[in-house]
Structures are given as structure tokens and as C-alpha cells.
Protein backbone atom coordinates (compact mmCIF):
# COMPACT_ATOMS: atom_id res chain seq x y z
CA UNK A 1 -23.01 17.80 25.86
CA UNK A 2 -22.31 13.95 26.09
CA UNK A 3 -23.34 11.64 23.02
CA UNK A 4 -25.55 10.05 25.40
CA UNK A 5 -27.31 13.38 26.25
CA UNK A 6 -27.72 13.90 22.46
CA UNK A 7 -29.03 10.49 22.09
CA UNK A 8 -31.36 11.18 24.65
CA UNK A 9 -32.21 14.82 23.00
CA UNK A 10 -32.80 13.46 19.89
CA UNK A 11 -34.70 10.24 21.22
CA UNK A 12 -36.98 12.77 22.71
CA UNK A 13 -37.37 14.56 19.73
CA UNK A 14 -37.59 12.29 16.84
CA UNK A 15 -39.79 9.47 19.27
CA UNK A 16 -37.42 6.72 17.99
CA UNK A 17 -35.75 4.76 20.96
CA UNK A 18 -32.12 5.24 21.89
CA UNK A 19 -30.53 2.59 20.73
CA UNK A 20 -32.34 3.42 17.50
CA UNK A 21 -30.38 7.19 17.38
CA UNK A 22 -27.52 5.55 19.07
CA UNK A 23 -26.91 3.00 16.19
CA UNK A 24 -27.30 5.62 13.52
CA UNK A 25 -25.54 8.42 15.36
CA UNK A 26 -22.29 5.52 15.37
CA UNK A 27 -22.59 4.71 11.92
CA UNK A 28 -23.08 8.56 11.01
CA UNK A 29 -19.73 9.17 12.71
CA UNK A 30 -17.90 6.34 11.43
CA UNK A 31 -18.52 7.04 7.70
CA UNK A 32 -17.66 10.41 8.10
CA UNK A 33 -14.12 9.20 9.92
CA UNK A 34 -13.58 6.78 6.95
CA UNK A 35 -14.12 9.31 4.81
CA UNK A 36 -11.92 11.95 6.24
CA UNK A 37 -9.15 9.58 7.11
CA UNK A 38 -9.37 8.02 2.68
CA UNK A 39 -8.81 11.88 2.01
CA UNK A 40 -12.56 12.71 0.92
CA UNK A 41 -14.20 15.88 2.57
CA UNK A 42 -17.22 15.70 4.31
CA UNK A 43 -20.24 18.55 3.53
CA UNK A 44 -22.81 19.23 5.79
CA UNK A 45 -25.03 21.43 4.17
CA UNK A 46 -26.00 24.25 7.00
CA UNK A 47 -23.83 22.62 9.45
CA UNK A 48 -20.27 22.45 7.88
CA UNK A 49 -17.39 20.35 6.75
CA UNK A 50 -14.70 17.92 8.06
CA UNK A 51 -11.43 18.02 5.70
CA UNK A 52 -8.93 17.07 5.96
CA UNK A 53 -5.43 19.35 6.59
CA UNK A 54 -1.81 18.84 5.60
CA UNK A 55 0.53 20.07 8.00
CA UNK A 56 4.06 21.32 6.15
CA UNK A 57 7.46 19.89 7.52
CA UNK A 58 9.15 21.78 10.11
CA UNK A 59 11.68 21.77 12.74
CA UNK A 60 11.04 21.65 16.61
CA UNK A 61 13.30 21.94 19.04
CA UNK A 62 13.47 19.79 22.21
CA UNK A 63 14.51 22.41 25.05
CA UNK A 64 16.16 20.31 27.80
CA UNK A 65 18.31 18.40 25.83
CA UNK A 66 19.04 21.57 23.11
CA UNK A 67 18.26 19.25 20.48
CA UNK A 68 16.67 19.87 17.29
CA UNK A 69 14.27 17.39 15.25
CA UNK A 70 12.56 17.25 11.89
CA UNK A 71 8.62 16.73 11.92
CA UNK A 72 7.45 15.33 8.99
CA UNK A 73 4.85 17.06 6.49
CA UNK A 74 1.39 14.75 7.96
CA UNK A 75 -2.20 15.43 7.57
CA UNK A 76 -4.93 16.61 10.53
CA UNK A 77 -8.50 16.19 10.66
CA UNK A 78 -10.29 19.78 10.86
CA UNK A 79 -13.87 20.91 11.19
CA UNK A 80 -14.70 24.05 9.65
CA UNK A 81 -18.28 25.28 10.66
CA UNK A 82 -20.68 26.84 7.82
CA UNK A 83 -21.52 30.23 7.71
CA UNK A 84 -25.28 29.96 9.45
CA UNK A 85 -23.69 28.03 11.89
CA UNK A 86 -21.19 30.51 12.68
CA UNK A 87 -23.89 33.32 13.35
CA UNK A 88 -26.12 31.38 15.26
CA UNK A 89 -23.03 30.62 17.84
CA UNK A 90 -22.71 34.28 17.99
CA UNK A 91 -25.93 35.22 18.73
């Protein structure tokens, strides 16, 4: 599913207009991206949470040149689903 097919989902649902959902589907996302990327953790209640991940130093290896380099400890975003959410997937 597109954003613009869940704009139009929701639209449909709700009976706001799209660029209605739209504007607060954008803001939505780009609080919870500020958030995440300032180190805060974002709970959905039901849904689940974005947090964010720190990745530990390591050491990869480039194969055609038999090289080795060091990557630096650095953080990921990550999405980890609540538990309802989970089983309804599974279903």
C-alpha cells in the first residue's frame, strides 16, 4: 500500500478530504522522525514503537581489494511491532 492509497482509505473512512489526512498523515510522520532521529522512542499504543538502535563497531572486509576497514559504532532507526499487532499479521 502507497501513502496515497492510505490517504484515500482513510479519506473514505474518516469523511475528511485528502489533503486533510494527507497534511496530518505528513506531520504525523515527521514528528515521529524528529523524534527518533533526537534519540526519543516513539509508543504507539496497540500498534508499536520506533527506537532507535545502536549498532556496535566492527570490522568489514572489502573482498576484491583484500582490504579490511573499521565501521564505526552508529545508530539505526527500528520499528518493533506490539504484541496485538503481531497476532493479527499472523492470523
Amino acid at each position: 500500500m502507497t501513502k496515497a492509497e492510505l490517504v484515500s482509505k482513510v479519506a473514505m473512512q474518516t469523511g475528511y478530504d485528502k489533503t486533510t489526512i494527507l497534511n496530518v498523515l505528513e506531520s504525523g510522520m515527521g514528528v515521529i522522525k524528529k523524534s527518533v532521529a533526537s534519540g526519543e522512542n516513539v509508543y504507539l499504543r496497540g500498534f508499536g514503537s520506533f527506537i532507535t538502535k545502536v549498532r556496535a563497531e566492527k570490522i568489514a572486509r572489502n573482498i576484491t581489494k583484500s582490504t579490511s576497514i573499521v565501521v564505526p559504532e552508529h545508530k539505526i532507526p527500528a520499528f518493533k511491532p506490539a504484541r496485538e499487532f503481531s497476532v493479527d499479521v499472523r492470523k
